[in-house]
Protein backbone atom coordinates (compact mmCIF):
# COMPACT_ATOMS: atom_id res chain seq x y z
CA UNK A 1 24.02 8.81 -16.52
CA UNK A 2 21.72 5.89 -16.70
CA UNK A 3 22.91 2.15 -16.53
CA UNK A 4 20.55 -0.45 -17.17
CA UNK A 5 21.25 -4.30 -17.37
CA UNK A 6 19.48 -7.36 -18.92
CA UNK A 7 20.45 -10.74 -17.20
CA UNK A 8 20.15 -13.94 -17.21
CA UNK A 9 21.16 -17.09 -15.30
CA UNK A 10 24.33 -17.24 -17.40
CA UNK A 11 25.44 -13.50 -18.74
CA UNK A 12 24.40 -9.95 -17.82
CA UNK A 13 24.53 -7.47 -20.75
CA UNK A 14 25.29 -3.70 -19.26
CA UNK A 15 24.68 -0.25 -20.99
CA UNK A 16 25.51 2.89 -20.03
CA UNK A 17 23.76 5.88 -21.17
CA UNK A 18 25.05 9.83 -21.02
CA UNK A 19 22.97 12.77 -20.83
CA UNK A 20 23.76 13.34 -24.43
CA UNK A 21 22.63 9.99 -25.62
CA UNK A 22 25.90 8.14 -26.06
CA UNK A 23 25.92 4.55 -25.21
CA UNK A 24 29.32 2.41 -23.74
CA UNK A 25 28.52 -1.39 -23.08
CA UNK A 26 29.80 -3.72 -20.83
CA UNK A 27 29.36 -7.46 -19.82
CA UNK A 28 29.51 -9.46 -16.38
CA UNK A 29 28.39 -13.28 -15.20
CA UNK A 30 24.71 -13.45 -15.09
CA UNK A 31 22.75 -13.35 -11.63
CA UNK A 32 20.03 -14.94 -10.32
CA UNK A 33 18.96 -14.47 -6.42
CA UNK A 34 17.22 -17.91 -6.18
CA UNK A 35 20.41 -18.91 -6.44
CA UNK A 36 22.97 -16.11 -5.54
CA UNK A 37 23.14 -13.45 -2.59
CA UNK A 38 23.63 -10.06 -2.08
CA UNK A 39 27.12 -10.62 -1.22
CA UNK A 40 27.69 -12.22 -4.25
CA UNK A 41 26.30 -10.32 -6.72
CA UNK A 42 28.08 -7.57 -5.48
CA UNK A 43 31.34 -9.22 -5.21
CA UNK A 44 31.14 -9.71 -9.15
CA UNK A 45 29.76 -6.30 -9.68
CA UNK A 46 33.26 -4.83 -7.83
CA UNK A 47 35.37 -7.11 -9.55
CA UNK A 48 33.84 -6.46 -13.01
CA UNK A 49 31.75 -3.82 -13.95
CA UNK A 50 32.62 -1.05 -11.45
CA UNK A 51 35.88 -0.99 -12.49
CA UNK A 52 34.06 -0.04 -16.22
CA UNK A 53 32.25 2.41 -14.69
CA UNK A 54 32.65 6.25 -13.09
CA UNK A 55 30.22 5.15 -10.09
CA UNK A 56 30.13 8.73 -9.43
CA UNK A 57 28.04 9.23 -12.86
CA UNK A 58 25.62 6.63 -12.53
CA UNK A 59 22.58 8.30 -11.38
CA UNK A 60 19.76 6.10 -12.31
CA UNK A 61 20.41 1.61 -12.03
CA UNK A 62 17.31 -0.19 -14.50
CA UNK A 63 18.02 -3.72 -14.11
CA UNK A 64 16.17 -6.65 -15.54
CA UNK A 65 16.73 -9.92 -14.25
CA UNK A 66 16.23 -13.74 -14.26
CA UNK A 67 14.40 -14.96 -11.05
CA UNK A 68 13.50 -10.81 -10.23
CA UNK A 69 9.23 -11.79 -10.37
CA UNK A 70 9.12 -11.70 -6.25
CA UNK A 71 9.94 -8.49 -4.16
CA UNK A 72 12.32 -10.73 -1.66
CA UNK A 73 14.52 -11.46 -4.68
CA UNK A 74 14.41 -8.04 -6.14
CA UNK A 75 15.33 -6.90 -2.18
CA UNK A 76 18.63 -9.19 -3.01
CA UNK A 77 19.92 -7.77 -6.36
CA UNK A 78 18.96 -4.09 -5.14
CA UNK A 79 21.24 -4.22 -2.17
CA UNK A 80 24.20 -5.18 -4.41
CA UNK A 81 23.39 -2.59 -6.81
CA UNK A 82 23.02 -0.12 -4.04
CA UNK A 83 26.72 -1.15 -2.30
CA UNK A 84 28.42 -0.59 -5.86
CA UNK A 85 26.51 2.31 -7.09
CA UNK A 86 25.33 4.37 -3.38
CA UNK A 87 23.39 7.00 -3.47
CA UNK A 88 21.31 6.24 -6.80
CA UNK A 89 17.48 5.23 -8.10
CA UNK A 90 17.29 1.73 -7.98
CA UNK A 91 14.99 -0.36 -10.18
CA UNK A 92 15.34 -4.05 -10.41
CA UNK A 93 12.21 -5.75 -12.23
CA UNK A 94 11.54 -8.97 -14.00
CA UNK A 95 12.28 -10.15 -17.45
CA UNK A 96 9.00 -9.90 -18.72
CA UNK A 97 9.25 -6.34 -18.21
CA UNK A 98 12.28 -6.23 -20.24
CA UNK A 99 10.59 -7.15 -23.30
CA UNK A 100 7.41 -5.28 -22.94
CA UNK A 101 9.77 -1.83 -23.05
CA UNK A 102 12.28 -3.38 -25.56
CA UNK A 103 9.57 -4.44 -27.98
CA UNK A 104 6.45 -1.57 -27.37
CA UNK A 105 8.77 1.12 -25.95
CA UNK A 106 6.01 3.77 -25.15
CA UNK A 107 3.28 2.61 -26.97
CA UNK A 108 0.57 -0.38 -26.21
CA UNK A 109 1.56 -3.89 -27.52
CA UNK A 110 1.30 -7.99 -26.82
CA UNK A 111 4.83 -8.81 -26.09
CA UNK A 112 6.11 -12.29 -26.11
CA UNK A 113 9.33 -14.09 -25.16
CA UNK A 114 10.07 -17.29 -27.07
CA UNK A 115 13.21 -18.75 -26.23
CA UNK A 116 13.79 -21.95 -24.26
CA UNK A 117 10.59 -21.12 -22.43
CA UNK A 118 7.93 -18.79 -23.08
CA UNK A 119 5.83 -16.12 -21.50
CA UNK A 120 3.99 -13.02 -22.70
CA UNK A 121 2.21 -9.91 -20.99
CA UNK A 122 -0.33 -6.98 -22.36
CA UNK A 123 1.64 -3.71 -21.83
CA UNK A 124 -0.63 -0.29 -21.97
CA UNK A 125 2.98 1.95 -22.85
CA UNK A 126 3.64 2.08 -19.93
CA UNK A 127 3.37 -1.34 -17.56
CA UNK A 128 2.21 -4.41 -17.64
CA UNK A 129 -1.62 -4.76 -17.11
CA UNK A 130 -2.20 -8.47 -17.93
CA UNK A 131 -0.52 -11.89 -18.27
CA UNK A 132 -0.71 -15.54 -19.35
CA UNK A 133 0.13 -18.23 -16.82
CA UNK A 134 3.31 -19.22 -17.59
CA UNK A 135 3.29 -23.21 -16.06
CA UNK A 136 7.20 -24.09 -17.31
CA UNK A 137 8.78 -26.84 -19.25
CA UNK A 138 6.62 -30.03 -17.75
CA UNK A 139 2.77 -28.05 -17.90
CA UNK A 140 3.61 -25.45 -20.94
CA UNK A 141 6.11 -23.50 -22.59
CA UNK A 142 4.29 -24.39 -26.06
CA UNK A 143 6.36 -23.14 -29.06
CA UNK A 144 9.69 -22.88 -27.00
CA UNK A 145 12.78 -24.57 -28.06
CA UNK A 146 12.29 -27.19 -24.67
CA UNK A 147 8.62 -27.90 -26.60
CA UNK A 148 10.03 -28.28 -29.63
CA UNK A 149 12.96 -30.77 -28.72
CA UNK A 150 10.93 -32.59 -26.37
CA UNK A 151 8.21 -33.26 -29.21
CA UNK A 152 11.10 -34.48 -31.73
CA UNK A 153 12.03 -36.83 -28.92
CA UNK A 154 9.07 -38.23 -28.20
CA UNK A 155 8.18 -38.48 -31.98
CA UNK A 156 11.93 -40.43 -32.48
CA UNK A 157 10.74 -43.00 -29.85
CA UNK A 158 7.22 -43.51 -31.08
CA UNK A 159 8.50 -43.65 -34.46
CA UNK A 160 6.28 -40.91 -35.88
CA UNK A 161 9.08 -39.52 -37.10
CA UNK A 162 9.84 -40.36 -40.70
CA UNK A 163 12.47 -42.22 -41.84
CA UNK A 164 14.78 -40.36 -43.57
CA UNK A 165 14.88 -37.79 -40.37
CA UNK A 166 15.10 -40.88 -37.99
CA UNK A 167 18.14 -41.80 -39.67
CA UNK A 168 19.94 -38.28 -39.61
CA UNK A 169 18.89 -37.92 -35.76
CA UNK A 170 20.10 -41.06 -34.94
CA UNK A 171 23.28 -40.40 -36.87
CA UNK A 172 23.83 -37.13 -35.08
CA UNK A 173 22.77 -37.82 -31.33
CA UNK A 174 22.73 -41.60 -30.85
CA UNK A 175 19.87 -41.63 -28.86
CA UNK A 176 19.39 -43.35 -25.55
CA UNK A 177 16.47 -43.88 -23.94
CA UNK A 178 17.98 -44.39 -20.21
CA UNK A 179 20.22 -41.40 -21.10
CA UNK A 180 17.07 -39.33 -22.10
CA UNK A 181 14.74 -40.05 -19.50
CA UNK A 182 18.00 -39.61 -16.91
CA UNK A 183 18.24 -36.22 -18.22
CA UNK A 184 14.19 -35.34 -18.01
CA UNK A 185 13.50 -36.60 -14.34
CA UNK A 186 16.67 -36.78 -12.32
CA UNK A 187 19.15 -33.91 -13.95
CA UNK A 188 18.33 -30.25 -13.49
CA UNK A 189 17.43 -27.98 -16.38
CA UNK A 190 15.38 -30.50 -18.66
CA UNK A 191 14.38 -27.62 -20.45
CA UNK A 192 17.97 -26.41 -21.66
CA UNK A 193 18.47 -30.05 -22.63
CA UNK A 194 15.67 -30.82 -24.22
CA UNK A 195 16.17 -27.36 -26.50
CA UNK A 196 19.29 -28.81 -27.69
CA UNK A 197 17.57 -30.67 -29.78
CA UNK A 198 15.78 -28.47 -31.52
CA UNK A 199 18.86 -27.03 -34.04
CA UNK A 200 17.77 -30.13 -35.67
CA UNK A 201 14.51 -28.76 -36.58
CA UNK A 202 15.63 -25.90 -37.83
CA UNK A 203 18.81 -27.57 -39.74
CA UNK A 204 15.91 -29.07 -41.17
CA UNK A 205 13.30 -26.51 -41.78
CA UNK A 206 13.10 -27.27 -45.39
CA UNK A 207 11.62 -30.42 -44.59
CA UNK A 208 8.13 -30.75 -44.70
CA UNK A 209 7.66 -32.80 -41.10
CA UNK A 210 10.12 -30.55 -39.46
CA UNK A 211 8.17 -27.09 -40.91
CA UNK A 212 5.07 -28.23 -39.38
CA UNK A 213 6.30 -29.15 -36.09
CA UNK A 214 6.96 -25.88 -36.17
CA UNK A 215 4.38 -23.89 -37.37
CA UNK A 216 2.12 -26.33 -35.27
CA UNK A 217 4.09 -25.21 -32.40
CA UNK A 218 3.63 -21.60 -33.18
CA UNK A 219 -0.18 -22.02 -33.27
CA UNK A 220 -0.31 -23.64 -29.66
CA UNK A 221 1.83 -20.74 -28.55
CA UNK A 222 -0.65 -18.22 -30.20
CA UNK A 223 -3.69 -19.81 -28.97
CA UNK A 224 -2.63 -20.08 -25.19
CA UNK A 225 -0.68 -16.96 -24.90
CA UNK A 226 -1.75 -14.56 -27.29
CA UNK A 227 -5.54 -14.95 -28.23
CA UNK A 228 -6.55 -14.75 -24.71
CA UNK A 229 -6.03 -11.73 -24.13
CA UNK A 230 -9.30 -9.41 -24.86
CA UNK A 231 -9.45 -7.80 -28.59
CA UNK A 232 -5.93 -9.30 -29.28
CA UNK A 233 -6.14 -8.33 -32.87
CA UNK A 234 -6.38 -4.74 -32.20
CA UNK A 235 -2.44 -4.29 -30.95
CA UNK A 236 0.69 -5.28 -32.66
CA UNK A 237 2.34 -8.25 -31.51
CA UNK A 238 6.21 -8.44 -30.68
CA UNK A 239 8.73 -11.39 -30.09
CA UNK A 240 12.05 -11.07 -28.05
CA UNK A 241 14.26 -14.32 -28.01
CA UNK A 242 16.03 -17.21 -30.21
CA UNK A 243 13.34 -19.57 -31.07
CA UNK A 244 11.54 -16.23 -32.07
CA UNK A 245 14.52 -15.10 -34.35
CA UNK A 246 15.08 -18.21 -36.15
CA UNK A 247 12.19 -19.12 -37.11
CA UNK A 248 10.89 -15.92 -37.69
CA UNK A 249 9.47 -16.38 -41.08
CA UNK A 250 7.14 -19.68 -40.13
CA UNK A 251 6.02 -17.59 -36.84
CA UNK A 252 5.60 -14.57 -39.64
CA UNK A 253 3.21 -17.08 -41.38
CA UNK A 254 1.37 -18.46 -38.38
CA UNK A 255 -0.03 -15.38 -37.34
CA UNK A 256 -0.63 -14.36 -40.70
CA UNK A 257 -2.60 -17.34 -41.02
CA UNK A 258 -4.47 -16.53 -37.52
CA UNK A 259 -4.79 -12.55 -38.51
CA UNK A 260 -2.64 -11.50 -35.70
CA UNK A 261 -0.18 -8.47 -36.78
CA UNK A 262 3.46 -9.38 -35.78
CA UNK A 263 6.04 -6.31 -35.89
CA UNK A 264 9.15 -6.44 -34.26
CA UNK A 265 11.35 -9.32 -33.29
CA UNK A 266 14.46 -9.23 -31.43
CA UNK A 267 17.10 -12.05 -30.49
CA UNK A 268 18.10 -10.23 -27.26
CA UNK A 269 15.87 -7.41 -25.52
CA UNK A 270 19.06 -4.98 -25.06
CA UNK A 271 19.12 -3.01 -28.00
CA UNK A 272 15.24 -1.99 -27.71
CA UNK A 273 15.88 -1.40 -23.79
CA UNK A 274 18.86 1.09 -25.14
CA UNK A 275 16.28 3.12 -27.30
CA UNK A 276 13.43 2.77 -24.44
CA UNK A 277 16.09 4.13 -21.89
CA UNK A 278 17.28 6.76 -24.59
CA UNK A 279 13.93 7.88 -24.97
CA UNK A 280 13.24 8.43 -21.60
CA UNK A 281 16.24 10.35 -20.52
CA UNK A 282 15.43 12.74 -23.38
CA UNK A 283 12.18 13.25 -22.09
CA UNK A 284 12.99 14.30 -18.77
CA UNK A 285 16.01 16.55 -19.96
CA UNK A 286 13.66 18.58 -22.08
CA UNK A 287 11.14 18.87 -18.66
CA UNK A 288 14.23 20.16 -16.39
């Protein structure tokens, strides 16, 4: 059996796959070792998801995680994957990762995440074998829902905002601007906070400021992390994440505008990691 897991900071989606394909899910708090240790991670694995689980069975552990980029923290979530599943392949990898296999699978592909933040790799089919800078919240993360609510902010306070939306946002957030700026240089997580916002662009979508700050967002994501990446407009390009689901159909029309060929797009990466994992177990059954 294989088990692979997607998590985040807040939830960690499990699936279990049997040598004849069948799939049993299950779900535990979400991990991440800049902030967690071994001990526990593992202490919520025990408690939660081995009890799911004939440990015995689980040959193979894919996990993709939050904060999993550096080999110290991957060192972290391996050893409590290793103390509730001994004697099994371990593989804990990034995020980024995630999506390149949810979204290409096996075959070559520009695969984005667009979702609070943003970030996107060139995958050959196989791994990763470039990337874009990803500078966070403050420096980038054009086209993420952070961006986007941080952009209606600022526009509310300069009063580029037209009226009849200045009116509704007021009416729905009361906006401070002590509260605000408490919340973008002295709380943690600006980016979550500022993304909060941005359900009022899209409860607004049909307005013609609101689609443009949008689709204007979309076109700085394209241009800083999709066309620079050499002959971009020869592979498909994927999305994984919930800016990239809900507004699917302006980010449809941006890179139709730019000639860029968008496929698939996915709220969460799980289901294409499922297929991916499927895929893969089939493949080495028919070699044995």
């Amino acid at each position: 059996m294989v088990l692979i897991a997607d998590s985040g900071s807040t939830k960690t989606d499990w699936r279990l796959i049997s040598s004849d394909g069948s799939v049993s899910q299950a779900k535990t708090a979400g991990f991440n070792p800049y902030f967690q240790d071994t001990e526990t991670i593992y202490t919520e694995l025990k408690q939660h998801l081995v009890p799911e689980i004939t440990t015995n069975a689980v040959r193979e552990v894919y996990y993709y995680g939050a904060g999993c980029s550096t080999e110290t923290n991957q060192t972290i979530v391996q050893n409590a994957i290793n103390q509730a599943f001994p004697r099994t392949y371990i593989e804990v990898t990034h995020d980024m990762l995630a999506a390149a296999r949810a979204l290409c699978g096996h075959e070559p592909g520009i695969a984005c995440i667009l979702g609070t933040g943003v970030n996107s790799c060139l995958y050959d089919g196989k791994q990763i074998v470039a990337g874009r800078p990803s500078l966070g919240f403050w420096l980038g993360d054009e086209g993420s829902g952070g961006y986007m609510g941080k952009t209606l902010v600022q526009h509310y306070f300069h009063e580029d905002m037209p009226a009849d939306l200045r009116q509704k946002f007021e009416k729905r957030y009361t906006p401070v601007l002590g509260t605000i700026l408490e919340n973008a240089y002295k709380k943690p997580f600006p980016n979550a906070y500022f993304a909060s916002f941005s359900k009022f662009l899209f409860d607004n979508l049909n307005h013609p400021y609101c689609y443009q700050l949008a689709y204007d967002g979309f076109v700085a994501f394209f241009n800083r992390y999709v066309c620079k990446y050499e002959n971009y407009k020869a592979y498909k390009v994927h999305f994984v994440g919930s800016v990239a689901f809900y507004y699917s159909n302006v980010l449809r029309q941006v890179a139709n505008d730019k000639g860029i060929t968008l496929q698939y797009i996915l709220e969460s990466p799980i289901s294409g990691l499922t297929l991916y994992h499927q895929q893969k177990l089939k493949e080495t059954s028919h070699k044995l």
